[in-house]
N, C-alpha and C. Protein backbone atom coordinates (compact mmCIF):
# COMPACT_ATOMS: atom_id res chain seq x y z
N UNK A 1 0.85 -1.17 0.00
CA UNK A 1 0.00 0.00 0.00
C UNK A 1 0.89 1.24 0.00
N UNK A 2 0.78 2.47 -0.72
CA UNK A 2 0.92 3.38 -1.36
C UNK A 2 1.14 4.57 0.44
N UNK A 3 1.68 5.20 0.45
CA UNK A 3 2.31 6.02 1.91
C UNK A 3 1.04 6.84 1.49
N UNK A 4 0.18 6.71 2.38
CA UNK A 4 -1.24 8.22 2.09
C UNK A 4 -0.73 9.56 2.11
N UNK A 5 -1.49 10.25 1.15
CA UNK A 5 -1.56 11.49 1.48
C UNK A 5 -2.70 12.11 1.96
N UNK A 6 -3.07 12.88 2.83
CA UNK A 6 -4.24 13.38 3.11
C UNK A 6 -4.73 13.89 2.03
N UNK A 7 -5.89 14.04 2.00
CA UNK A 7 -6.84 14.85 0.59
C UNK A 7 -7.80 15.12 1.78
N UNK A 8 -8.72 16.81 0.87
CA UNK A 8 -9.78 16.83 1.35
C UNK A 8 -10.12 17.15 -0.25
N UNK A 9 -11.93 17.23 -0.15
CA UNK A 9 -12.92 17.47 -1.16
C UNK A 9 -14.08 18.00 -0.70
N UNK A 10 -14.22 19.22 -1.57
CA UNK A 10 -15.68 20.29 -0.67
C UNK A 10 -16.31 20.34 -2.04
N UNK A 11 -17.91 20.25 -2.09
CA UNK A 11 -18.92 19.76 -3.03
C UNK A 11 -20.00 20.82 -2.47
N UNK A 12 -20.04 22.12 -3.08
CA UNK A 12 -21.82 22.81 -3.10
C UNK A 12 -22.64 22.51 -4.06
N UNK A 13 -23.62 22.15 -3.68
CA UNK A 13 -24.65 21.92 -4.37
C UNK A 13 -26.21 22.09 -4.24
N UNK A 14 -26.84 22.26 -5.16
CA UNK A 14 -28.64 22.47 -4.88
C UNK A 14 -28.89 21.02 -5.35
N UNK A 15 -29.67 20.47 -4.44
CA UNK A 15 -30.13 19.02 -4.67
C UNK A 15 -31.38 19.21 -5.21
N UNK A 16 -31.59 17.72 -6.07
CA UNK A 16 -32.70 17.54 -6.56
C UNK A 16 -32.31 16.12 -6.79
N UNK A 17 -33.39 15.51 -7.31
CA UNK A 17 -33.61 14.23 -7.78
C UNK A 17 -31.92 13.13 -8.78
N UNK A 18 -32.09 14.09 -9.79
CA UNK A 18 -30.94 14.11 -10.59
C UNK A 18 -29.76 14.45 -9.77
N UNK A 19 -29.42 15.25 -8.99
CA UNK A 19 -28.27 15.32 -8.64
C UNK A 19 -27.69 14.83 -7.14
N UNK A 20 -28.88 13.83 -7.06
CA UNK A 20 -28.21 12.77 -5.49
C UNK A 20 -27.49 12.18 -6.66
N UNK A 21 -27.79 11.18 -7.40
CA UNK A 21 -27.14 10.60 -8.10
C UNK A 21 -25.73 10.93 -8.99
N UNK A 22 -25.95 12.12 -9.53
CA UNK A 22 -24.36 12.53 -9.61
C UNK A 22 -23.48 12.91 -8.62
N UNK A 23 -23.76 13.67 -7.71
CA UNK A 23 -23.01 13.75 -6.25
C UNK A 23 -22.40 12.49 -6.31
N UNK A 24 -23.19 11.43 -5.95
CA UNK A 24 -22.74 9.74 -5.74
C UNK A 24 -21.69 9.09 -6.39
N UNK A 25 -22.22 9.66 -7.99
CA UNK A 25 -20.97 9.32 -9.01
C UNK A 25 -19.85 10.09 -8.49
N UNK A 26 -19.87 11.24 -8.40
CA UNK A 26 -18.40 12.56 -7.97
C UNK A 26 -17.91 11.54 -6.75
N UNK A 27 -18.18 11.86 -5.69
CA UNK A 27 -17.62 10.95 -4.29
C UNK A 27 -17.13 9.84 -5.08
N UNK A 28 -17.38 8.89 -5.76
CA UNK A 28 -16.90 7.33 -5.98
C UNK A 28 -16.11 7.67 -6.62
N UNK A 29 -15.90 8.68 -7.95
CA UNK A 29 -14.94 8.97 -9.13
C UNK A 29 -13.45 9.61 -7.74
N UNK A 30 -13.91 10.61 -7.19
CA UNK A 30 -12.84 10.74 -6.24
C UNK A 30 -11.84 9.68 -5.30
N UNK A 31 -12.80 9.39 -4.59
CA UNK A 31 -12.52 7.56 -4.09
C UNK A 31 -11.72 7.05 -4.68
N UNK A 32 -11.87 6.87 -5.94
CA UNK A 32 -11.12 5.52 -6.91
C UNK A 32 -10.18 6.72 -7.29
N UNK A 33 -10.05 7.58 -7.36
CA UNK A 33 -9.15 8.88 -7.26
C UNK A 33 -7.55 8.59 -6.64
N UNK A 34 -8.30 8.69 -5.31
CA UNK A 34 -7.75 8.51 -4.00
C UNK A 34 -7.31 7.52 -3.58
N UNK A 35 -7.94 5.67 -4.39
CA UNK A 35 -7.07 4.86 -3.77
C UNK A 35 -7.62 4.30 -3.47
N UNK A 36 -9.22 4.47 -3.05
CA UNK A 36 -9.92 4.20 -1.64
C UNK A 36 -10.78 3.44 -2.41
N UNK A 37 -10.95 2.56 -3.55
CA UNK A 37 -12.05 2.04 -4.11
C UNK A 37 -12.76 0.87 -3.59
N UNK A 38 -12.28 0.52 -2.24
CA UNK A 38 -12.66 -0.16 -1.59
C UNK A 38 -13.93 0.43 -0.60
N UNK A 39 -13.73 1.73 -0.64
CA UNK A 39 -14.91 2.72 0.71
C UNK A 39 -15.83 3.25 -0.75
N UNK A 40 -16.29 2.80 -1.91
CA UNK A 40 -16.84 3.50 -2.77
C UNK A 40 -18.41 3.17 -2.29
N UNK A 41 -18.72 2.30 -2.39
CA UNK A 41 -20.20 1.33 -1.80
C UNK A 41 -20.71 2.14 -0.80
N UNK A 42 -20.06 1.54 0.33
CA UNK A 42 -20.08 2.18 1.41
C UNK A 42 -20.44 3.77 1.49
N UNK A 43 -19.73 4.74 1.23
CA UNK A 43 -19.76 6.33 1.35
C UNK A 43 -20.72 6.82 0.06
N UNK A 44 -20.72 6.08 -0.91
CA UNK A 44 -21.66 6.48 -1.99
C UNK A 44 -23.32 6.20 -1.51
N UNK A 45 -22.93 5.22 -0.71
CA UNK A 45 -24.65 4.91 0.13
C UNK A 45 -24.99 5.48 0.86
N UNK A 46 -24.10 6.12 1.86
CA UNK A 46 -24.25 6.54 3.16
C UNK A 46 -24.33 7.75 2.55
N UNK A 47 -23.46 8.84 1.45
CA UNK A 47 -24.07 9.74 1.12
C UNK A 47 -25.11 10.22 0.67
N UNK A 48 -25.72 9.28 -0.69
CA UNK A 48 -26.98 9.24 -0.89
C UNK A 48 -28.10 9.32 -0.29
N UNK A 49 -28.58 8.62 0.78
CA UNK A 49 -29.14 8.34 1.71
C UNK A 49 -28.94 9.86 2.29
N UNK A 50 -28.17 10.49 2.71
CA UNK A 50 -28.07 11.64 3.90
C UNK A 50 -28.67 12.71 2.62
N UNK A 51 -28.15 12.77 1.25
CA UNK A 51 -28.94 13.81 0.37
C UNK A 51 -30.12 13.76 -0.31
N UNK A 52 -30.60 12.20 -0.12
CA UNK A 52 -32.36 11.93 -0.75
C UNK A 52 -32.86 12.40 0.52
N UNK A 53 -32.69 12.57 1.99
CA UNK A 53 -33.24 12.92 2.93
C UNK A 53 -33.34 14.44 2.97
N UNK A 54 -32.63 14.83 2.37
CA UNK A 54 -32.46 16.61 2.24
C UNK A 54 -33.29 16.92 0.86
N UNK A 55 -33.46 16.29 0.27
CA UNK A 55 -34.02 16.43 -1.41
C UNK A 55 -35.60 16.36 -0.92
N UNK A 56 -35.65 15.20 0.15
CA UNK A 56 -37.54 14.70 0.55
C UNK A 56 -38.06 15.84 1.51
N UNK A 57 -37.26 16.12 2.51
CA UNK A 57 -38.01 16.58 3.45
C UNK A 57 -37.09 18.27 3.72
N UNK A 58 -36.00 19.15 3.30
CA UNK A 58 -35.66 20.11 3.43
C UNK A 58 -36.48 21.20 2.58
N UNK A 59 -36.98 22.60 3.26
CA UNK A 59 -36.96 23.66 2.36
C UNK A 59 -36.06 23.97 1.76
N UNK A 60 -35.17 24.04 1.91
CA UNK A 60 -33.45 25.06 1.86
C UNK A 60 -33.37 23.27 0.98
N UNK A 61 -32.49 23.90 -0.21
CA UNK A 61 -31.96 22.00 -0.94
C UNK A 61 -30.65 22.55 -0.94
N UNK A 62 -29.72 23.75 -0.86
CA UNK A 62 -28.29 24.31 -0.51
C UNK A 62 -27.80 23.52 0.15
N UNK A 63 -26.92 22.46 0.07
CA UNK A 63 -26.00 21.30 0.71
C UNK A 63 -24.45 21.27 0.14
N UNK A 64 -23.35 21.10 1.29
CA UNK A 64 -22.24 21.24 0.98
C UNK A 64 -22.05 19.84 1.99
N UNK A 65 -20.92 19.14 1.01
CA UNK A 65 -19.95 17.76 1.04
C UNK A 65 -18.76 18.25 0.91
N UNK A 66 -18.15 17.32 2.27
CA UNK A 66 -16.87 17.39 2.41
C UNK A 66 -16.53 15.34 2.84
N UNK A 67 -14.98 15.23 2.33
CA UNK A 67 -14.45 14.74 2.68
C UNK A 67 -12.91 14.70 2.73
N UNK A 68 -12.87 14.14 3.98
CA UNK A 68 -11.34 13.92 4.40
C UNK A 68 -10.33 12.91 4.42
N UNK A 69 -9.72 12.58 3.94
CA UNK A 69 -8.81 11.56 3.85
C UNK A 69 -7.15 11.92 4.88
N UNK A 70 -7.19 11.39 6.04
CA UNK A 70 -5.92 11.61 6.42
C UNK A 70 -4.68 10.36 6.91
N UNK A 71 -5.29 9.36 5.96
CA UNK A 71 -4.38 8.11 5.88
C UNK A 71 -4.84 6.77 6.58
N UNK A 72 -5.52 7.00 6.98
CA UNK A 72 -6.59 5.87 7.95
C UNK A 72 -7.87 6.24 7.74
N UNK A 73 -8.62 7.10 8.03
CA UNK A 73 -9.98 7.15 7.97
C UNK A 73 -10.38 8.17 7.18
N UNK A 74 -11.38 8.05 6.35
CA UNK A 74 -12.16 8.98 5.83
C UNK A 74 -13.39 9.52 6.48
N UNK A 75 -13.62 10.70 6.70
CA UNK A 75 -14.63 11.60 7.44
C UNK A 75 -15.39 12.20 6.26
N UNK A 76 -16.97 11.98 6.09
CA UNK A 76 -17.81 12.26 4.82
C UNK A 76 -18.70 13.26 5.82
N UNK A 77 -18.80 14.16 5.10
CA UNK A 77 -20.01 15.05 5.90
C UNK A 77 -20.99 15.93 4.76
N UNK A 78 -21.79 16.14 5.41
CA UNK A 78 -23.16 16.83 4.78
C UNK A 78 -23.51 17.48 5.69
N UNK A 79 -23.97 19.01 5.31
CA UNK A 79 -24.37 19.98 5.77
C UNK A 79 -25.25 19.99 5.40
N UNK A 80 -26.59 20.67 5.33
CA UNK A 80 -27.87 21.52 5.00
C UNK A 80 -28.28 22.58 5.97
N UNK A 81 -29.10 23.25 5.61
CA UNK A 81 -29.46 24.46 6.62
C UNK A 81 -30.87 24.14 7.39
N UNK A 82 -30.86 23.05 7.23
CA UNK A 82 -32.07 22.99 8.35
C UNK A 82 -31.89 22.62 9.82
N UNK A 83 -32.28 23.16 10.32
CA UNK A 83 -31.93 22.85 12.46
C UNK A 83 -32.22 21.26 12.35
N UNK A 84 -33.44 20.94 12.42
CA UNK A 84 -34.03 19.61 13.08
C UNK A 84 -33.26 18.65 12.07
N UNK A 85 -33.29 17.44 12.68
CA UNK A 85 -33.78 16.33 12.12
C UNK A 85 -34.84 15.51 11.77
N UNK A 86 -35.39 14.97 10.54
CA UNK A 86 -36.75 14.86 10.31
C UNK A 86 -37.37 13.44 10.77
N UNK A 87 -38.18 13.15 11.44
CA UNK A 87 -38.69 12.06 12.13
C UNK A 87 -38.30 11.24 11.72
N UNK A 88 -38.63 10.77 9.72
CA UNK A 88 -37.93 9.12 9.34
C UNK A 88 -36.39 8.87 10.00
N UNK A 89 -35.56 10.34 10.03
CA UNK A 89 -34.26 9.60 10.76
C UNK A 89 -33.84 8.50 12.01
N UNK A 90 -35.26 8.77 12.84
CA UNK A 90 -34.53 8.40 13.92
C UNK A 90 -35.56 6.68 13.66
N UNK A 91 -36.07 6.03 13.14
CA UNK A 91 -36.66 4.93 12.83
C UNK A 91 -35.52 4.05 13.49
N UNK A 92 -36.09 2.53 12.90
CA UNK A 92 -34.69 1.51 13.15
C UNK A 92 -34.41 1.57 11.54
N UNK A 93 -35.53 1.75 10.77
CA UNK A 93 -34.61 1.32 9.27
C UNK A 93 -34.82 2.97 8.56
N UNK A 94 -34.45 3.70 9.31
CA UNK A 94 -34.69 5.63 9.43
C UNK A 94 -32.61 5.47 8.84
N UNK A 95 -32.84 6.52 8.05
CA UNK A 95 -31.64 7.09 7.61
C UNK A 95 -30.40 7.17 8.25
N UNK A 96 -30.31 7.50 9.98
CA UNK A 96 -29.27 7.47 10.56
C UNK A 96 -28.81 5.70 10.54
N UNK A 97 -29.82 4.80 10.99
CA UNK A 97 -30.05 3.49 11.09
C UNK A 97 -29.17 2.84 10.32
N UNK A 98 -29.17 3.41 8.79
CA UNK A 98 -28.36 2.95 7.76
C UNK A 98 -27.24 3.19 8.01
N UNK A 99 -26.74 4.87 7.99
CA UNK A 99 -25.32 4.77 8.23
C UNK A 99 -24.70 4.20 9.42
N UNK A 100 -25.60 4.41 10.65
CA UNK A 100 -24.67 3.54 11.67
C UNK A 100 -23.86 2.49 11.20
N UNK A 101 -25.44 1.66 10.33
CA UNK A 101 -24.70 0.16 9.91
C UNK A 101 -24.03 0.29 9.12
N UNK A 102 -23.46 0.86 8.55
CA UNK A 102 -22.51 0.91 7.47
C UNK A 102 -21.41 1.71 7.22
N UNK A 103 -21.20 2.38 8.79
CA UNK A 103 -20.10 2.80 9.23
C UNK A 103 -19.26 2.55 10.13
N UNK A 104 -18.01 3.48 10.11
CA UNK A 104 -17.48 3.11 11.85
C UNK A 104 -17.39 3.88 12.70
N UNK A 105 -18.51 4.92 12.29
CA UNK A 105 -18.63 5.75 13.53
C UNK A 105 -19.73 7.15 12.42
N UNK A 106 -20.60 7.76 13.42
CA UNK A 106 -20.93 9.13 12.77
C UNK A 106 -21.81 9.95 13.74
N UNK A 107 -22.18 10.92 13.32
CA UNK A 107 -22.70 12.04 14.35
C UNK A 107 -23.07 13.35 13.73
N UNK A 108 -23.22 14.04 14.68
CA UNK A 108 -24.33 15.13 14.07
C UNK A 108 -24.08 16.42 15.23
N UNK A 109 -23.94 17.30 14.80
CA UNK A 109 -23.44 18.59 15.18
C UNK A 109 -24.22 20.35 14.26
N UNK A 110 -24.42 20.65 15.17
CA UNK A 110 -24.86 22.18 14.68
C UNK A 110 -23.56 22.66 14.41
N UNK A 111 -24.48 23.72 13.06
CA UNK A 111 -23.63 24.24 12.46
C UNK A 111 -24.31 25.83 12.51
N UNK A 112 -23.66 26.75 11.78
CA UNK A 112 -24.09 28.09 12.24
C UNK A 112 -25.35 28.32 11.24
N UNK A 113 -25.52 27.63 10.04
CA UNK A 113 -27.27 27.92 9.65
C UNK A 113 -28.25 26.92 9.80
N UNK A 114 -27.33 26.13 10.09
CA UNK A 114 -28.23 24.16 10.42
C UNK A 114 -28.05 23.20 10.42
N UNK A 115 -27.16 21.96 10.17
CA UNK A 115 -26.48 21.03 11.02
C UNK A 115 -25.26 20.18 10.11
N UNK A 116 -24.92 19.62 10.69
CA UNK A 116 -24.18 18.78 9.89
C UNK A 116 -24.22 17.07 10.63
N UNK A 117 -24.41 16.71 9.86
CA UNK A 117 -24.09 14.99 9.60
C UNK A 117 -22.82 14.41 8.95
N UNK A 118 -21.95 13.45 10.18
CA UNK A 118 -20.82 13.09 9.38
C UNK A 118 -20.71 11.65 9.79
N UNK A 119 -20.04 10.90 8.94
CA UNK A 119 -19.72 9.16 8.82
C UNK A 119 -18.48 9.26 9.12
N UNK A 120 -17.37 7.95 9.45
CA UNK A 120 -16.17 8.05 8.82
C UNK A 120 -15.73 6.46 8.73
N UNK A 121 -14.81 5.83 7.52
CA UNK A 121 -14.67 4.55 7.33
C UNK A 121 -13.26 4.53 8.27
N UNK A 122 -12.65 3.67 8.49
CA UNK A 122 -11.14 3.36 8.34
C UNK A 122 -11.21 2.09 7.20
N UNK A 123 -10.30 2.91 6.30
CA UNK A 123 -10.06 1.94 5.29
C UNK A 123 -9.23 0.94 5.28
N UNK A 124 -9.26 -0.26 4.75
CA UNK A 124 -9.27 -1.40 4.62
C UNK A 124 -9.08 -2.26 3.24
N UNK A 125 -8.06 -2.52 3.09
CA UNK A 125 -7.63 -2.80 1.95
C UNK A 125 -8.78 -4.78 1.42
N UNK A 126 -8.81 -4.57 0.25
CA UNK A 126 -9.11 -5.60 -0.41
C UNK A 126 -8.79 -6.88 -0.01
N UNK A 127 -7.58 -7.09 -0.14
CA UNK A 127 -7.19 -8.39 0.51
C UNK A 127 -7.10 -8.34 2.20
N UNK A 128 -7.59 -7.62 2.80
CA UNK A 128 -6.92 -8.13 4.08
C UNK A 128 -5.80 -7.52 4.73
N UNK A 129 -5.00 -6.79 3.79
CA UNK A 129 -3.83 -6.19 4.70
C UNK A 129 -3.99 -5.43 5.39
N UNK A 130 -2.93 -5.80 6.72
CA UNK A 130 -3.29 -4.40 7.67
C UNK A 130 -2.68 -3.34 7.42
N UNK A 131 -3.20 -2.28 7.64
CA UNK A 131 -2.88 -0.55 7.26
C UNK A 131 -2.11 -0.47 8.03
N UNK A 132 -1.71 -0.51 9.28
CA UNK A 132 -0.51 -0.27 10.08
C UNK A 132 1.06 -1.10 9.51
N UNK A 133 1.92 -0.75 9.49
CA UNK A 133 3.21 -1.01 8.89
C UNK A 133 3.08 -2.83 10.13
N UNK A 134 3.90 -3.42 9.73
CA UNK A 134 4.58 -4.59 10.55
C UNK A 134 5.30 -4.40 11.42
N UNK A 135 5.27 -4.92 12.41
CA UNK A 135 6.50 -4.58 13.13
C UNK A 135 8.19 -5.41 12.58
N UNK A 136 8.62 -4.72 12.70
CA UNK A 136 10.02 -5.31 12.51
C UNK A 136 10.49 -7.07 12.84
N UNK A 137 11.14 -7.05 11.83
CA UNK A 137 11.51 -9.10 12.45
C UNK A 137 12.71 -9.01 13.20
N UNK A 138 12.69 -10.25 14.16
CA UNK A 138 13.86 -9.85 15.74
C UNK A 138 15.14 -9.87 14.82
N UNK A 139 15.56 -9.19 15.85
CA UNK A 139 17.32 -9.32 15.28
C UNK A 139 17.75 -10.43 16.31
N UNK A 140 19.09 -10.86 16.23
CA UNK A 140 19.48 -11.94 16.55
C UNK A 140 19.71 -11.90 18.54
N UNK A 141 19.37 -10.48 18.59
CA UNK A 141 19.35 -9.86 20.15
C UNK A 141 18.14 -10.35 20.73
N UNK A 142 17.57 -10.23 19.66
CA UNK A 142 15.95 -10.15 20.35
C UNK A 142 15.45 -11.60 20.06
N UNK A 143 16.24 -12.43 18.89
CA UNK A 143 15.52 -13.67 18.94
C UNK A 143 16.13 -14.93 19.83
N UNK A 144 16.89 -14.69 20.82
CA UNK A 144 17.24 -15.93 21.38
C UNK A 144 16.59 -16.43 22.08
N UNK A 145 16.45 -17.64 22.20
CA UNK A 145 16.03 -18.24 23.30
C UNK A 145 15.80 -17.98 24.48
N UNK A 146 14.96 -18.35 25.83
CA UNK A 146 15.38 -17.93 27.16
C UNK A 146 16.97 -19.34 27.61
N UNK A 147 17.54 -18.29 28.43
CA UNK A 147 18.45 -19.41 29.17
C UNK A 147 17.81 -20.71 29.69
N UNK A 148 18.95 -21.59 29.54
CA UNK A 148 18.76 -22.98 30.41
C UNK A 148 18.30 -23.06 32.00
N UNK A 149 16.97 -23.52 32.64
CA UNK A 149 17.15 -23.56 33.86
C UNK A 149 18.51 -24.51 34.72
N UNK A 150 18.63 -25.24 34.59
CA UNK A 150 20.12 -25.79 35.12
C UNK A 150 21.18 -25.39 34.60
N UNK A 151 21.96 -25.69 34.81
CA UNK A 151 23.90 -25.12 34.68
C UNK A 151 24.06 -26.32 33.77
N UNK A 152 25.10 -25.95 32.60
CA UNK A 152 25.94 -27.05 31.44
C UNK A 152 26.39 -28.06 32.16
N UNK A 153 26.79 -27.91 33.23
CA UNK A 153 27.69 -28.84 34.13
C UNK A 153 26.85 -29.81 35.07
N UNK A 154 25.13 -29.56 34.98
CA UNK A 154 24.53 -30.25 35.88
C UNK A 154 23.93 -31.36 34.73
N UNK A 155 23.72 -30.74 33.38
CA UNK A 155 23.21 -31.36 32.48
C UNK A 155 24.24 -32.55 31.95
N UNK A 156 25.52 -32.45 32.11
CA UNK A 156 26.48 -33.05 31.47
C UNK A 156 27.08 -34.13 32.41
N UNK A 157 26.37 -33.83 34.19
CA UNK A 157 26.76 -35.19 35.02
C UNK A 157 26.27 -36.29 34.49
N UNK A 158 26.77 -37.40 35.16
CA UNK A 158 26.59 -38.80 34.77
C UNK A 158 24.49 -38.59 35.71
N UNK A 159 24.08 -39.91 34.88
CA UNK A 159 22.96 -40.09 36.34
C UNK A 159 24.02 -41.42 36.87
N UNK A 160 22.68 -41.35 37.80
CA UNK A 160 23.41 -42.63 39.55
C UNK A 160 23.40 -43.90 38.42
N UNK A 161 24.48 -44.21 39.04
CA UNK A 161 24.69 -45.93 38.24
C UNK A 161 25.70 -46.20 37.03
N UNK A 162 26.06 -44.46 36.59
CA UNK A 162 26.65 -44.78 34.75
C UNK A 162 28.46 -44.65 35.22
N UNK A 163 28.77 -45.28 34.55
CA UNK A 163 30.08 -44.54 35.19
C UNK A 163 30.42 -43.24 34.14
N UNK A 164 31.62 -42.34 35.13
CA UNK A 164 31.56 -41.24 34.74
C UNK A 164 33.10 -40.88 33.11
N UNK A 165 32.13 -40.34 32.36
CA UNK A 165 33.12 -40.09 31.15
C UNK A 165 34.04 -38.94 31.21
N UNK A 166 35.33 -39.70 30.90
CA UNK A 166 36.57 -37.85 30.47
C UNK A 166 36.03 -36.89 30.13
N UNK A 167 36.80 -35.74 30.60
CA UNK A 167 36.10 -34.82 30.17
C UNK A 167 36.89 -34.74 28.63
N UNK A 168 36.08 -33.90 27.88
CA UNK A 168 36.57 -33.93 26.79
C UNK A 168 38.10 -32.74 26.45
N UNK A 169 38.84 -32.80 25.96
CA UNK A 169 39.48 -31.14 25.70
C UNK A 169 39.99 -31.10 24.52
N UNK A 170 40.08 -29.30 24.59
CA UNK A 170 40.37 -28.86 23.18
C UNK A 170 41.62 -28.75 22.94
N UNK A 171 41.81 -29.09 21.74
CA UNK A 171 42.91 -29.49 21.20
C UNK A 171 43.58 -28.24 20.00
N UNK A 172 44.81 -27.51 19.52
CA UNK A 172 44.27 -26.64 18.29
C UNK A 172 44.53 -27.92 17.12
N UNK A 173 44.00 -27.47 16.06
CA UNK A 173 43.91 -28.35 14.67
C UNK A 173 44.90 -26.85 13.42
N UNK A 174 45.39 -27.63 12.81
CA UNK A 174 46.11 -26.81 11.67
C UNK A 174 45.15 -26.40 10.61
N UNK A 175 45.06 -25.51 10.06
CA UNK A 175 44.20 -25.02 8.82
C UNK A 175 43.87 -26.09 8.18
N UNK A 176 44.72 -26.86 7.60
CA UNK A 176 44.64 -27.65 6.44
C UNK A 176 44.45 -29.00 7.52
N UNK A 177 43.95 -29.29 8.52
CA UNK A 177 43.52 -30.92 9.04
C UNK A 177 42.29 -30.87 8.87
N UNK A 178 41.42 -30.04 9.15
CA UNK A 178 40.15 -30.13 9.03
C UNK A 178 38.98 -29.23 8.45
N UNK A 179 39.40 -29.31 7.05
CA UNK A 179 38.49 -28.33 6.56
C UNK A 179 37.30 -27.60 7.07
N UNK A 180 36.79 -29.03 7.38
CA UNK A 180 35.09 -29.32 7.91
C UNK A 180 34.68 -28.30 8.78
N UNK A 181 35.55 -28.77 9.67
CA UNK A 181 35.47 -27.78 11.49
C UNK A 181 35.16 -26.07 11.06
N UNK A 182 33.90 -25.92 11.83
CA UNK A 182 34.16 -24.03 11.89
C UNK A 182 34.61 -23.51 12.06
N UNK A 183 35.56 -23.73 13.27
CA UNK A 183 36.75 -23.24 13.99
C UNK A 183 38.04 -24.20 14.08
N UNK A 184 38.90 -23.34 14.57
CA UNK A 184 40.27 -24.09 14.04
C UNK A 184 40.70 -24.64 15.54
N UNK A 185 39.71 -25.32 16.34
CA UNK A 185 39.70 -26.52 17.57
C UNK A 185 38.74 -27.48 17.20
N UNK A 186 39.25 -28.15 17.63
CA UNK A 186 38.31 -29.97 17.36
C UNK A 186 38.70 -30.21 18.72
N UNK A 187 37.61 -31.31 19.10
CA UNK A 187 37.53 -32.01 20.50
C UNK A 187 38.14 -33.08 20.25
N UNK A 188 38.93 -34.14 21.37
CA UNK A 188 38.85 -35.10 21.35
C UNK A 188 38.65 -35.55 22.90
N UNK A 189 38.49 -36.98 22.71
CA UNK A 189 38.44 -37.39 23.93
C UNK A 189 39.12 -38.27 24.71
């Protein structure tokens, strides 16, 4: 995945019938813009939905779209100038209802002529990858083992009964005796 850049996108518009549907197209054409063609469904619905509700039931059809892209989540918002919210919203299958479900988070805030409504995704790539980088693989510091609970020397006694073997010692070896060897000592016993 591609290092994000933040984007934003601001959209005025007078709604009507015809132009929920191009709005919808604009947001998705941006999206796939941006990278994000995975949040197109998603934010093209959840927008729609927030501007057929402004198209059905607003006097004022003056609506401004914004979105934000700042590398993890996208923040979609809709303004209109009306104070309230209109009864179908608050239903279970009422307009907010939808975006809940089909977001990961949204809310609603006054604005200085009448409110705003906003969603936001964290995006999520196609296959599965996670958006956060990996963490690093151990270095050879970090990947050892824990220590032995007993001592080399407790592990290497005889048990009761064996009799006990020489110890072994190191010997040096010449370059050319033992290729094999990693080091230039060999054991014997």
């Amino acid at each position: 995945m591609k290092t994000a850049v933040p984007r934003y996108y601001h959209l005025e518009v007078e709604i009507s019938p015809q132009t929920v549907e191009q709005v919808r197209r604009i947001l998705a054409a941006h999206l796939r813009h941006w990278g994000l063609g995975v949040l197109v469904e998603a934010v093209s619905h959840c927008a729609g939905v927030l501007l057929q509700a402004i198209e059905t039931h607003a006097t004022d059809k003056h609506t401004v779209v914004e979105m934000w892209w700042n590398g993890q989540h996208l923040i979609t918002a809709v303004s209109d100038n009306e104070r309230d919210l209109p009864h179908p919203h608050y239903g279970p299958k009422g307009y907010l209802a939808q975006i809940a479900a089909l977001s990961d988070g949204w809310g609603n805030c006054p604005a200085t002529n009448g409110k705003i409504i906003w969603f936001s995704h964290r995006a999520r790539s196609a296959d599965g990858a996670p958006l956060a980088p990996a963490p690093p693989a151990p270095t050879l510091r970090t990947g050892r083992r824990a220590p032995r609970e007993l001592p080399v020397a407790a592990l290497a006694a005889p048990a009761e009964g064996e009799p006990a073997q020489a110890e072994p010692e190191l010997v040096p070896v010449a370059a050319g005796e033992a290729a094999d060897l990693p080091r230039r000592w060999a054991l014997r016993a």
